[in-house]
Protein backbone atom coordinates (compact mmCIF):
# COMPACT_ATOMS: atom_id res chain seq x y z
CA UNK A 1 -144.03 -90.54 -11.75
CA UNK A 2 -143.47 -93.57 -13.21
CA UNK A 3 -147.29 -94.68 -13.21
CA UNK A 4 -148.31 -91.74 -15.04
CA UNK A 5 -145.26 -91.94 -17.75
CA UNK A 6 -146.54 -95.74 -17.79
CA UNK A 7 -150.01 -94.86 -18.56
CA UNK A 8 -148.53 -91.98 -21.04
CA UNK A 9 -146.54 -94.62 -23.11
CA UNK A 10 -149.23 -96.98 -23.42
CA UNK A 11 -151.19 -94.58 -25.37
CA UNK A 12 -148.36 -95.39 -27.81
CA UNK A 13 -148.37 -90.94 -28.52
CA UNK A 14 -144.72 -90.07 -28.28
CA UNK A 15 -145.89 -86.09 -28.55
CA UNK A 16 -147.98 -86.73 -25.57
CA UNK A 17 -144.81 -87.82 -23.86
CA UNK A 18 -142.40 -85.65 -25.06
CA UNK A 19 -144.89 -82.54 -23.77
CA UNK A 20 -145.53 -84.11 -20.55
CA UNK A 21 -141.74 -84.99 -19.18
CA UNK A 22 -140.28 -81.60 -19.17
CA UNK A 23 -143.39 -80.19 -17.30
CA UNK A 24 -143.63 -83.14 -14.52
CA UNK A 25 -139.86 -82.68 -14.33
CA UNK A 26 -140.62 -79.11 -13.24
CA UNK A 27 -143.51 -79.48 -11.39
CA UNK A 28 -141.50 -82.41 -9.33
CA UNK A 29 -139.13 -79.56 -8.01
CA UNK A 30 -141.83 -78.00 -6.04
CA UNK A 31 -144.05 -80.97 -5.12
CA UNK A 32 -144.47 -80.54 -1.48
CA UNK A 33 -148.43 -81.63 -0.64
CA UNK A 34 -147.07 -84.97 0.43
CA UNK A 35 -145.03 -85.39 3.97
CA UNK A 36 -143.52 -88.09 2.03
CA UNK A 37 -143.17 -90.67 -0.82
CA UNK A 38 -145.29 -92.99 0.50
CA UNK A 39 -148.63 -91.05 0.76
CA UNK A 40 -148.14 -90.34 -2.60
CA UNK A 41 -147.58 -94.16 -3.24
CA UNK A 42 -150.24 -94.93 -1.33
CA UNK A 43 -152.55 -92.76 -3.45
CA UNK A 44 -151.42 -94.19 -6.83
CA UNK A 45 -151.96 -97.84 -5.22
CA UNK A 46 -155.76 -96.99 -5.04
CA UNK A 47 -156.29 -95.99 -8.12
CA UNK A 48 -154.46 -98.95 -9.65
CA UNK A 49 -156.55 -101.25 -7.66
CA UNK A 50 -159.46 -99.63 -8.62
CA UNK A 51 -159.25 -99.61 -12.30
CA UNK A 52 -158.04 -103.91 -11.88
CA UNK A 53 -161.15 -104.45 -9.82
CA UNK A 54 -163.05 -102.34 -12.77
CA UNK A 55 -164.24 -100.03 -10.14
CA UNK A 56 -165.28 -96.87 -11.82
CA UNK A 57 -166.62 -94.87 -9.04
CA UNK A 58 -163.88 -95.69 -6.36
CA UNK A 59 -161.52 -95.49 -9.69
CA UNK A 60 -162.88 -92.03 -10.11
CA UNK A 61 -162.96 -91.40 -6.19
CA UNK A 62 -159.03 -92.18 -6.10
CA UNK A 63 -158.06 -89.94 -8.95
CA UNK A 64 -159.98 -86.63 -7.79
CA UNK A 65 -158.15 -87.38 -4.45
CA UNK A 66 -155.11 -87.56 -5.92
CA UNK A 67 -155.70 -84.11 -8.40
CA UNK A 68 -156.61 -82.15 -5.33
């Protein structure tokens, strides 16, 4: 969560923010594709390395695995 509120407040749109929070908070409740926290961290890691290394396509790759 806190990469994607990081990435929300850099776009400096408080409405975006203030939309987003209440539904991840719900969402969050009944997250459950993960056995645990670290896949999930695992999955964020690869698209952060991506987008430093400028890596669209694995950038792209590692986001569409992590929307499935």
């Amino acid at each position: 969560m806190a990469l994607h509120r990081y990435i929300l407040e850099a776009t400096g749109n408080a409405d975006l923010l203030a939309i987003w929070l209440p539904i991840v908070s719900r969402m969050f409740l009944h997250y459950s594709r993960h056995r645990n926290m670290m896949e999930s961290y695992q999955e964020h890691a690869a698209i952060v390395e991506a987008i430093r290394r400028k890596d669209r396509k694995a950038a792209i790759e590692a986001l569409t695995a992590n929307i499935q």
